[in-house]
N, C-alpha and C. Protein backbone atom coordinates (compact mmCIF):
# COMPACT_ATOMS: atom_id res chain seq x y z
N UNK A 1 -46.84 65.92 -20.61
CA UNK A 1 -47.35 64.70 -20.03
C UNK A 1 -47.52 64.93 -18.53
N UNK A 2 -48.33 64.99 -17.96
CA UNK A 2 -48.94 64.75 -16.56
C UNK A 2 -48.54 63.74 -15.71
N UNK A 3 -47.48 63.84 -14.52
CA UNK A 3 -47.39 62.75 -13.66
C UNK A 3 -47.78 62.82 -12.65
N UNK A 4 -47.67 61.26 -11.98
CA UNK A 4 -49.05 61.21 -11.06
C UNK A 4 -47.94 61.98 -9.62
N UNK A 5 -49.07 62.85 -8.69
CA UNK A 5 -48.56 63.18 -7.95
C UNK A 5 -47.60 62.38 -6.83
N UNK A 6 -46.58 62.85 -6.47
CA UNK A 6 -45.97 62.07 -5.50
C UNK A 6 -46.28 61.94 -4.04
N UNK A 7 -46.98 60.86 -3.56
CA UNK A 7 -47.23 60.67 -2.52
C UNK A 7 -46.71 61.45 -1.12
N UNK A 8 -47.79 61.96 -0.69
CA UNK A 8 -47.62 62.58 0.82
C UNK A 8 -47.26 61.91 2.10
N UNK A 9 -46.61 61.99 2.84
CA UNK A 9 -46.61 61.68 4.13
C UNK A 9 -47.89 60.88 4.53
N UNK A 10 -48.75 61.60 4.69
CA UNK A 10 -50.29 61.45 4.84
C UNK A 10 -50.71 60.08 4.18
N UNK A 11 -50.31 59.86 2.83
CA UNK A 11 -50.60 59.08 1.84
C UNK A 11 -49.84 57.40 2.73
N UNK A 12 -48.74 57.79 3.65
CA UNK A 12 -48.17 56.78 3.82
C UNK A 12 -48.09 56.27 5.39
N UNK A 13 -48.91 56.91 6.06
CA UNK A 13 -49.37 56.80 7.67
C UNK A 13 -50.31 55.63 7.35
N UNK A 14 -49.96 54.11 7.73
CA UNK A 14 -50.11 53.45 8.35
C UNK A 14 -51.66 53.41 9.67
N UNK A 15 -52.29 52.78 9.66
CA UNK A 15 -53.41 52.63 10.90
C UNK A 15 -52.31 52.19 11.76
N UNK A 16 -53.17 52.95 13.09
CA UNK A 16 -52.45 52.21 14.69
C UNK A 16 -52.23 51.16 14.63
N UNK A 17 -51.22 50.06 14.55
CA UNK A 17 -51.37 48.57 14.76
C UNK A 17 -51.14 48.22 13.48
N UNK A 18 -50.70 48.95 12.54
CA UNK A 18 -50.83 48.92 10.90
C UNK A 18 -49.51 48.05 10.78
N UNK A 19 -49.22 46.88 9.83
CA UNK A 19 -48.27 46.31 9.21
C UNK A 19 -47.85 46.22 8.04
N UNK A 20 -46.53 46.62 7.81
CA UNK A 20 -46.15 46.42 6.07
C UNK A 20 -45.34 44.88 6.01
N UNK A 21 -46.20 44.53 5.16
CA UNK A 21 -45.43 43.05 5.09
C UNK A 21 -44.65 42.95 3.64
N UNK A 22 -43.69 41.97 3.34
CA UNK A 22 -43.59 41.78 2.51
C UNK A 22 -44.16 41.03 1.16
N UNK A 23 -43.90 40.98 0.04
CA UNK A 23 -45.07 40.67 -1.29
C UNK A 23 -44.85 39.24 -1.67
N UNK A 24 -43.63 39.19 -0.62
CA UNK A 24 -43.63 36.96 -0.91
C UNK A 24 -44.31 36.59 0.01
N UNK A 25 -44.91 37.17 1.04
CA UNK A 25 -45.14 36.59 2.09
C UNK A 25 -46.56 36.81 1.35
N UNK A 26 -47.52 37.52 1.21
CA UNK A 26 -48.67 37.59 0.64
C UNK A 26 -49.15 36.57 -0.33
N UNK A 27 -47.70 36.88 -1.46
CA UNK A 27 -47.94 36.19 -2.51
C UNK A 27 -47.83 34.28 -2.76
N UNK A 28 -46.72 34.28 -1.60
CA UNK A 28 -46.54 32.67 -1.70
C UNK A 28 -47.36 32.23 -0.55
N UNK A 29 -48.03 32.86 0.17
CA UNK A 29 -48.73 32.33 1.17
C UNK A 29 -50.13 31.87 1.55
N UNK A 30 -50.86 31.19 2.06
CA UNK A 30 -51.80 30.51 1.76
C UNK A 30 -53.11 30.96 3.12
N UNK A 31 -54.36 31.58 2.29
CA UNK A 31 -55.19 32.26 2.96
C UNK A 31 -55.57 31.24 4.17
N UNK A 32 -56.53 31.21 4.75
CA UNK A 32 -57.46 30.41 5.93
C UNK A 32 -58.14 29.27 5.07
N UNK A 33 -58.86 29.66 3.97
CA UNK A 33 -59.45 28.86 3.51
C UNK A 33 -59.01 27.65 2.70
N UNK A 34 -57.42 28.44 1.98
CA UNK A 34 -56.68 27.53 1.32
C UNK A 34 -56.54 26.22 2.31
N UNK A 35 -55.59 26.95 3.19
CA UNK A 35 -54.84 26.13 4.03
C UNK A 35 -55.96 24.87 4.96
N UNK A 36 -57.37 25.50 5.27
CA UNK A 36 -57.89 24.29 5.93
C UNK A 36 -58.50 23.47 4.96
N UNK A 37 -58.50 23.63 3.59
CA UNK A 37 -58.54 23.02 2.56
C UNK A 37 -57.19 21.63 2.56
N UNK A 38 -56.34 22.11 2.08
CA UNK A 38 -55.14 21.62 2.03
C UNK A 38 -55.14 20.44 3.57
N UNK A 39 -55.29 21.23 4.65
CA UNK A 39 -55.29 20.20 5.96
C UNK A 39 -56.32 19.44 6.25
N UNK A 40 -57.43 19.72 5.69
CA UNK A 40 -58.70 18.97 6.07
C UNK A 40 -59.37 19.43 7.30
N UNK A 41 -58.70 20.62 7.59
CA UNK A 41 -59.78 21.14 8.43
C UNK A 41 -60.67 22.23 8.33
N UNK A 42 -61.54 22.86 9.51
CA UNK A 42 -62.48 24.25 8.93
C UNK A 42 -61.50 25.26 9.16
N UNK A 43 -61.59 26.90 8.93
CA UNK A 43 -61.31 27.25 9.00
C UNK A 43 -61.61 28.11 10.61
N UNK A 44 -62.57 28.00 11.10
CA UNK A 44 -63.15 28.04 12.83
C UNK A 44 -61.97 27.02 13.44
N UNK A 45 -61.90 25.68 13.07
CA UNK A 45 -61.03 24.99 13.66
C UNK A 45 -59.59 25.66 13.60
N UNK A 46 -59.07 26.14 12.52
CA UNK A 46 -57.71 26.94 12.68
C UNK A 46 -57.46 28.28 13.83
N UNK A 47 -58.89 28.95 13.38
CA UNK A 47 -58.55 30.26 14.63
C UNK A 47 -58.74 30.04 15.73
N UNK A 48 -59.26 28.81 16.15
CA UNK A 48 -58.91 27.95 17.48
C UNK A 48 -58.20 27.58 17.71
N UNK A 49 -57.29 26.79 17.45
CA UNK A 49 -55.90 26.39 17.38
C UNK A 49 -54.97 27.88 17.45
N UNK A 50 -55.29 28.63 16.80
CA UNK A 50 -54.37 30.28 16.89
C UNK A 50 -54.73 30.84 18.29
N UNK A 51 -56.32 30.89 18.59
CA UNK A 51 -56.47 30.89 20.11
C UNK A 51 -55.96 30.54 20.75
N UNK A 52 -55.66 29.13 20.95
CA UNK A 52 -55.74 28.49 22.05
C UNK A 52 -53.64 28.17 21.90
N UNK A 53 -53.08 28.90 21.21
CA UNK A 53 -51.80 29.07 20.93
C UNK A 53 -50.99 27.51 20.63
N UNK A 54 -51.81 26.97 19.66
CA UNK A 54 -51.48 25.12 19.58
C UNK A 54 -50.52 25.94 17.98
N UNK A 55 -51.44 27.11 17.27
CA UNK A 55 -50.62 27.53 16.20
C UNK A 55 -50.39 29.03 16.22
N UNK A 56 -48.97 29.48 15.63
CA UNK A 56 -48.64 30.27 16.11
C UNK A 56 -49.49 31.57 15.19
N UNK A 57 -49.49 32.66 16.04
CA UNK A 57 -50.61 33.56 15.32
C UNK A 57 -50.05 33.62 13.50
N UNK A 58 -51.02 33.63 12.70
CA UNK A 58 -50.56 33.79 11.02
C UNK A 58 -49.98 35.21 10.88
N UNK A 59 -49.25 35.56 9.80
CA UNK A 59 -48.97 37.13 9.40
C UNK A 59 -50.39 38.06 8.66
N UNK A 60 -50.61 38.97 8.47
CA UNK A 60 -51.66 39.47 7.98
C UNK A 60 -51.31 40.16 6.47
N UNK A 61 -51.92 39.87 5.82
CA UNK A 61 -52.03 40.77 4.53
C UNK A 61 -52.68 42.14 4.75
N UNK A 62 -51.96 42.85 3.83
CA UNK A 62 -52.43 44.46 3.86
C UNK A 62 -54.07 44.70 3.96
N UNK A 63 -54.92 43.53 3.62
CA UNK A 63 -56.23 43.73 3.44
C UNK A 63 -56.87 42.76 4.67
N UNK A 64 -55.61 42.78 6.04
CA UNK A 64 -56.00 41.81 6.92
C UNK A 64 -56.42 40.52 7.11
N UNK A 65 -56.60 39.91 5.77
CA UNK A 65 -56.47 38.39 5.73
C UNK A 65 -55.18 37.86 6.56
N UNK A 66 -55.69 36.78 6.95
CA UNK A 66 -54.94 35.61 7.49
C UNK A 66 -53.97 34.89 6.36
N UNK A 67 -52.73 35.12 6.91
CA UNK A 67 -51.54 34.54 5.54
C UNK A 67 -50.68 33.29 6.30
N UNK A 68 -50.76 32.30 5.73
CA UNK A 68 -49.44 31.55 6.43
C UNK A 68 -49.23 30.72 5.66
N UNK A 69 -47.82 30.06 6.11
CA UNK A 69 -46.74 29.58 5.33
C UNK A 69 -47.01 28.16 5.39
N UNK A 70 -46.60 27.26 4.22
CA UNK A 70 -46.81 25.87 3.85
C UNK A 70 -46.44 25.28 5.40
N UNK A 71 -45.44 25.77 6.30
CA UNK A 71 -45.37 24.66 7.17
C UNK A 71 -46.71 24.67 8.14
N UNK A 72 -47.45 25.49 7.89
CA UNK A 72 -48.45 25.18 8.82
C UNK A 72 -49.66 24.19 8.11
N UNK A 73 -49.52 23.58 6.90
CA UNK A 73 -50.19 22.32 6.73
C UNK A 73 -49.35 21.25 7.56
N UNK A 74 -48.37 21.19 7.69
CA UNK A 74 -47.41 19.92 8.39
C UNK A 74 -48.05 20.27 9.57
N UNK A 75 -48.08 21.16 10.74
CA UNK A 75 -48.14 21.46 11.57
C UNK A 75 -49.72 21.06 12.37
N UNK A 76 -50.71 21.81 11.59
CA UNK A 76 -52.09 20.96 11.96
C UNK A 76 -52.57 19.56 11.33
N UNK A 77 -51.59 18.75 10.55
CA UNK A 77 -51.43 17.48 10.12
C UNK A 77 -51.32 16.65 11.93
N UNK A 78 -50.20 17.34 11.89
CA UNK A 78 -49.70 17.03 13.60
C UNK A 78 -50.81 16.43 14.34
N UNK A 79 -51.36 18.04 14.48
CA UNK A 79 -52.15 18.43 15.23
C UNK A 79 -53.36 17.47 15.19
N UNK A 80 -54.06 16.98 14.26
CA UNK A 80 -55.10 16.38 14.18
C UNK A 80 -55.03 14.80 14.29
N UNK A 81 -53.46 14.36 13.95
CA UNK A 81 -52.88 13.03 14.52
C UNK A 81 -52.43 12.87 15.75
N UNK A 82 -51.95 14.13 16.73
CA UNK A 82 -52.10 14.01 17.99
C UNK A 82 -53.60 14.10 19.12
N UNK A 83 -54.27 14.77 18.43
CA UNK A 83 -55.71 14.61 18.92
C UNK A 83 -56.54 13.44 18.73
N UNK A 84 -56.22 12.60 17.83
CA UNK A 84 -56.42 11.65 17.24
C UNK A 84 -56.21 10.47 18.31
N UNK A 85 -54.34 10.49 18.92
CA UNK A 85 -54.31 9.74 20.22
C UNK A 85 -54.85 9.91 21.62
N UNK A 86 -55.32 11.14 21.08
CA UNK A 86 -56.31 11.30 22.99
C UNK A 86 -54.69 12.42 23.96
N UNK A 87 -54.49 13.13 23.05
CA UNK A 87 -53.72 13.97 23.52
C UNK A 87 -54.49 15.61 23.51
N UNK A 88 -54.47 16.53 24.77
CA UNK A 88 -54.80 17.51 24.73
C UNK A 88 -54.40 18.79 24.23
N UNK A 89 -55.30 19.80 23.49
CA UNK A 89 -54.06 20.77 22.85
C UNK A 89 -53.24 21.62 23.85
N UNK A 90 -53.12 21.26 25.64
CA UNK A 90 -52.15 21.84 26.34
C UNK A 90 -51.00 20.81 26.01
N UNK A 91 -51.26 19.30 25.86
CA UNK A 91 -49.78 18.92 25.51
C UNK A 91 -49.70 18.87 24.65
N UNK A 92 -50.25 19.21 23.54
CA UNK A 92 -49.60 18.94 22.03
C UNK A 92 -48.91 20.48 22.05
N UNK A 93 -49.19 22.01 22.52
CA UNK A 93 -48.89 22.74 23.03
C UNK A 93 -47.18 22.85 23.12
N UNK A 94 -47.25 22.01 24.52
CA UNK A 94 -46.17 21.44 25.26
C UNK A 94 -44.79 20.93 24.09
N UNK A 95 -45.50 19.95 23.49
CA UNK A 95 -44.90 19.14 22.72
C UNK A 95 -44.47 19.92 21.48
N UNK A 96 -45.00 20.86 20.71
CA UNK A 96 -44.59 21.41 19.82
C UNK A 96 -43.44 22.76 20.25
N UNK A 97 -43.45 22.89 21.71
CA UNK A 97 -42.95 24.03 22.20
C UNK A 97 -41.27 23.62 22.47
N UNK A 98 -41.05 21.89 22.66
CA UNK A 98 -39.99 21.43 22.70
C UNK A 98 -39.20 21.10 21.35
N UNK A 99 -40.05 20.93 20.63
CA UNK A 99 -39.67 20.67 19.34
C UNK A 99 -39.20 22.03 18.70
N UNK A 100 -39.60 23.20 18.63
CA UNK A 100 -39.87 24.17 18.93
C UNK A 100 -38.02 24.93 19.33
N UNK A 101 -38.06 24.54 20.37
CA UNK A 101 -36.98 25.10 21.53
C UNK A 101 -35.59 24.47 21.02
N UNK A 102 -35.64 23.40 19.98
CA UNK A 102 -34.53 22.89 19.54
C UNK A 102 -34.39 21.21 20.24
N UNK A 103 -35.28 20.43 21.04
CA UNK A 103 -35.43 19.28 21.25
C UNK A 103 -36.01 18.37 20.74
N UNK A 104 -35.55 16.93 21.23
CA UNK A 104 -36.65 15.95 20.67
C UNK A 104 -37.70 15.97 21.10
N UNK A 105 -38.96 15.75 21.17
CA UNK A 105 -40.53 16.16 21.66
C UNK A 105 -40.69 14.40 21.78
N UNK A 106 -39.87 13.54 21.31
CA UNK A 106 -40.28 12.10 21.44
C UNK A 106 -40.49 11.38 22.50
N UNK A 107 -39.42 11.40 23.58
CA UNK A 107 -39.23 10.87 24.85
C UNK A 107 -40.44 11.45 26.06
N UNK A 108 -40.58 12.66 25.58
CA UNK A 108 -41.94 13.49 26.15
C UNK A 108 -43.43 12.89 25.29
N UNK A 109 -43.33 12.60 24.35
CA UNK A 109 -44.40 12.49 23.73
C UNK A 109 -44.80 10.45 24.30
N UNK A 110 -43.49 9.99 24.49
CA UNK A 110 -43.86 8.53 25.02
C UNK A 110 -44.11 8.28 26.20
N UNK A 111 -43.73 9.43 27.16
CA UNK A 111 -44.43 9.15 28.03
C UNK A 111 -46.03 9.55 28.78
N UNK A 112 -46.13 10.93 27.78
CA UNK A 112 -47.36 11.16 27.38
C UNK A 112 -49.04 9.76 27.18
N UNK A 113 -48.46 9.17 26.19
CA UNK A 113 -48.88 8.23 25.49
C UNK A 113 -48.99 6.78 26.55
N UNK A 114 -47.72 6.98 27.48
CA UNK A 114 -47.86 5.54 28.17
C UNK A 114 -48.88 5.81 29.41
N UNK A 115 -48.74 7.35 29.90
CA UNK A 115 -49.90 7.82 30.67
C UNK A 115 -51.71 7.49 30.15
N UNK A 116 -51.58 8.17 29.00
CA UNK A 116 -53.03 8.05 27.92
C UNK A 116 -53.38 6.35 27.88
N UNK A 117 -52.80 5.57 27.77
CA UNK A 117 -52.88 3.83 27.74
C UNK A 117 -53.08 3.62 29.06
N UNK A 118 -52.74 3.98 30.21
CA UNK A 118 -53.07 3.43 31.73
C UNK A 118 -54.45 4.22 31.82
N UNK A 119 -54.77 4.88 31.59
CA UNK A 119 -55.91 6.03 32.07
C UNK A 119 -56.82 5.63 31.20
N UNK A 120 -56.84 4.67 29.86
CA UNK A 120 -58.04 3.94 28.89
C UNK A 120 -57.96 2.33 29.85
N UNK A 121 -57.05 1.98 29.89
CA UNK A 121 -57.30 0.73 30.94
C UNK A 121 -57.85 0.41 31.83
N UNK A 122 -58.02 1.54 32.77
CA UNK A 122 -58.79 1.99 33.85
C UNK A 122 -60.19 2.20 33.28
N UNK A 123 -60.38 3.07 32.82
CA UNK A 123 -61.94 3.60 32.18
C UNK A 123 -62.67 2.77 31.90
N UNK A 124 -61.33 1.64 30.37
CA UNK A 124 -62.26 0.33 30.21
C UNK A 124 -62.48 -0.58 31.47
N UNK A 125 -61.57 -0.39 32.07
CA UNK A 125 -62.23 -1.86 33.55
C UNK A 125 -63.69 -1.25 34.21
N UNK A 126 -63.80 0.03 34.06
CA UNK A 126 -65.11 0.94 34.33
C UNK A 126 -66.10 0.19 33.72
N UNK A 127 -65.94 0.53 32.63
CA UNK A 127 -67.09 0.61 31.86
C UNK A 127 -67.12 -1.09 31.46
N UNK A 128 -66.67 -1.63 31.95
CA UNK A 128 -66.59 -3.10 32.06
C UNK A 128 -67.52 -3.92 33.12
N UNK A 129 -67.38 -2.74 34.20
CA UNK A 129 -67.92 -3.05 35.35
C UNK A 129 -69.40 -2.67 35.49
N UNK A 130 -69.50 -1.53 34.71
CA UNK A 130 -70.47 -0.81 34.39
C UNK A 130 -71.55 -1.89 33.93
N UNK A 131 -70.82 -2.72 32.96
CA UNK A 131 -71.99 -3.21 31.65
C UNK A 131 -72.58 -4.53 32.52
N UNK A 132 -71.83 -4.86 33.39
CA UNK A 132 -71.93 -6.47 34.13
C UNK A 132 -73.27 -6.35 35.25
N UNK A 133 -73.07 -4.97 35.40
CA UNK A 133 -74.20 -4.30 36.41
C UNK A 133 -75.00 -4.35 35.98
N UNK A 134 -75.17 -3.27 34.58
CA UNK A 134 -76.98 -3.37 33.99
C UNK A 134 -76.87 -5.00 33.46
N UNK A 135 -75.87 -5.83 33.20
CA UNK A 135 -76.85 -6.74 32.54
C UNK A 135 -77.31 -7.79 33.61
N UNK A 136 -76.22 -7.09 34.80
CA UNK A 136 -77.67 -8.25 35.81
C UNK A 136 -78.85 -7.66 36.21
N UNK A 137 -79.11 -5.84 36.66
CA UNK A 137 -79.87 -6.01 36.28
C UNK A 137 -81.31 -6.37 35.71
N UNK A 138 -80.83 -6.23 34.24
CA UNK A 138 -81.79 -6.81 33.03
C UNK A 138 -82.23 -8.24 33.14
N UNK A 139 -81.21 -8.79 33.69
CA UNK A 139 -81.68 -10.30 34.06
C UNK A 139 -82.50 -10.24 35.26
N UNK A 140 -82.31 -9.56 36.41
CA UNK A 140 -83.57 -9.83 37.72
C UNK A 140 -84.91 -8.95 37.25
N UNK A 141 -85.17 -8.17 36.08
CA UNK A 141 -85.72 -7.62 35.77
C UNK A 141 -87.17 -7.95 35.75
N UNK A 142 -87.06 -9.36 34.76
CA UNK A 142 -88.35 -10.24 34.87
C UNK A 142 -88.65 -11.01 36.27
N UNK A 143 -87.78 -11.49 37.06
CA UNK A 143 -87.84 -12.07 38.37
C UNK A 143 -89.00 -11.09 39.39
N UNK A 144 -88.40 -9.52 38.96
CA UNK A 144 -88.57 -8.47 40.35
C UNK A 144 -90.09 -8.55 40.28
N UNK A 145 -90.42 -8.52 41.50
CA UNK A 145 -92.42 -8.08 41.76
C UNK A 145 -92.53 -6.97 42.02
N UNK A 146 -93.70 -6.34 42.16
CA UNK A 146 -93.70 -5.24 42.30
C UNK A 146 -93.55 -4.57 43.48
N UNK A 147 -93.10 -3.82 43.64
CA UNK A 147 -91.81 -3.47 45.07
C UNK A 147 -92.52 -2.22 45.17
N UNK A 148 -91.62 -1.89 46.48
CA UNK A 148 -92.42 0.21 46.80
C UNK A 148 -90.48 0.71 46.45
N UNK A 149 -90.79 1.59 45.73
CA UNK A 149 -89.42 2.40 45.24
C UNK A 149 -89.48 3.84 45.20
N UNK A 150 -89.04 4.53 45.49
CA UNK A 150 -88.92 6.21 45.38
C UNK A 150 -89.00 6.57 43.68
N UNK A 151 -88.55 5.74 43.07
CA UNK A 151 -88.34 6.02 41.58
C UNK A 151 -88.43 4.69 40.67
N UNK A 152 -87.88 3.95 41.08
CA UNK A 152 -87.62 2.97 39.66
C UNK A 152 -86.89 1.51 40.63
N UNK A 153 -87.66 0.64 41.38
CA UNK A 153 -87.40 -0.45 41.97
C UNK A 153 -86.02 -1.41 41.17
N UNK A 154 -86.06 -1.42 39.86
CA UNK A 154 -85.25 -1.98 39.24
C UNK A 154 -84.21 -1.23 39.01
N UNK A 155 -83.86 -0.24 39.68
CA UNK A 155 -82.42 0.40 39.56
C UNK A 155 -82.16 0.30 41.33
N UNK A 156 -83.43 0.90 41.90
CA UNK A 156 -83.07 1.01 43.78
C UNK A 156 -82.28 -0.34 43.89
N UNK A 157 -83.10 -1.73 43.74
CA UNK A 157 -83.21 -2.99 44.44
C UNK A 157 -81.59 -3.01 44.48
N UNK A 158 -81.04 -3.65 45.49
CA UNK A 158 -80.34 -3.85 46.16
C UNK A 158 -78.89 -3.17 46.60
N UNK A 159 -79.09 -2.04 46.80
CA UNK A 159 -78.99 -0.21 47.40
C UNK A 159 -79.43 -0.54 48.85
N UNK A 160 -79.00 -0.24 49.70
CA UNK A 160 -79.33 0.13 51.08
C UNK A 160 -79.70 1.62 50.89
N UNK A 161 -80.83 2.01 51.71
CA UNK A 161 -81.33 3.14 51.69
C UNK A 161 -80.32 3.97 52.50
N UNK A 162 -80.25 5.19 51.69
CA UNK A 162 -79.00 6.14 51.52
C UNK A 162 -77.56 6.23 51.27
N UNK A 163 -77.33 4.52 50.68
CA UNK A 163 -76.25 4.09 50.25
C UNK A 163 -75.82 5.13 49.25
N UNK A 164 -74.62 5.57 49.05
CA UNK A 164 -74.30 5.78 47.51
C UNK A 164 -73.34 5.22 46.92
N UNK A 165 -73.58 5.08 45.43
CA UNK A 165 -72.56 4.44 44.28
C UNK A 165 -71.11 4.63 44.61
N UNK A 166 -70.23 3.47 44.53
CA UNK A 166 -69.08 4.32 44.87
C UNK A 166 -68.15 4.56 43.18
N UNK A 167 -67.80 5.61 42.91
CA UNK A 167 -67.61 6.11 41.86
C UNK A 167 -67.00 7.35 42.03
C-alpha cells in the first residue's frame, strides 16, 4: 500500500505575513457578507468602519477572507444606533475604546449627546432665521420694480453695497 508522502519543510513555509489560525475560528465565524447581512449593513460599509478603526481589524482565513466573531453584529448594531444620534465615528471610536478599557462609556456618552442637542438648537434657530428671510423676501417679491442689480435685485435689495451676510 502506498503512503502519501510526508510533508516537507517547504510544504509548510508559510507566505511573509502568512497566518495559521485556528478551525473554530474559521469554522464558527462569520464571512463579510454574512455578517453585513445579519447587521444590515454593506459590506464596503464594514471595511470602513475596520479603516477608520470604529471595528477592530477581523481575523483572516487561510484563503484570506475576512472572519469575525458574532460580537461584531452587536458591535455595528451600536454603531449604526450611534450614528443614528448624530454622533461621529471619532466618538463612537472614543466611546467604544472606554467601554473597551473596562469603563462605563455612559456618563461620556451623555455628555456627548447633551453637546449634539445644543449644537441642533442652534442650527435650528439658523435655519429658522433662514426661512423668515426668504419668506419675506417672497413677499416684497411682487411689490419690487424693476431695479439695477449686479445679479438678482430680489436677493441684493436691502444689502448695502459691499455689505456681507453675517454668518
Amino acid at each position: 500500500m502506498n503512503r502519501p508522502a510526508a510533508p516537507s519543510e517547504k510544504d509548510l513555509d508559510l507566505p511573509l505575513g502568512g497566518k495559521v489560525y485556528a478551525t473554530r475560528v474559521i469554522n464558527s465565524g462569520l464571512k463579510i457578507g454574512e455578517l453585513a447581512r445579519l447587521a444590515g449593513v454593506t459590506a464596503k460599509a464594514i471595511r470602513f468602519y475596520e479603516r477608520k478603526r470604529v471595528l477592530p481589524p477581523a481575523e483572516r482565513a487561510a484563503n484570506r477572507y475576512r472572519v469575525y466573531g458574532r460580537d461584531a453584529v452587536e458591535m455595528l448594531s451600536f454603531v449604526k444606533q450611534a450614528t443614528g444620534l448624530g454622533l461621529t465615528l471619532a466618538e463612537i471610536r472614543d466611546i467604544i475604546a472606554i467601554r473597551q478599557g473596562g469603563g462605563p462609556p455612559c456618563v461620556h456618552v451623555h455628555h456627548l449627546l447633551q453637546d449634539k442637542a445644543r449644537e441642533l438648537d442652534r442650527k435650528l434657530r439658523d435655519l429658522i432665521d433662514m426661512r423668515r428671510q426668504i419668506r419675506r423676501s417672497l413677499a416684497a417679491w411682487s411689490r419690487a420694480g424693476r431695479g439695477r442689480a449686479a445679479v438678482c435685485q430680489h436677493i441684493e435689495r436691502g444689502r448695502a453695497p459691499g455689505a456681507a451676510r453675517s454668518r
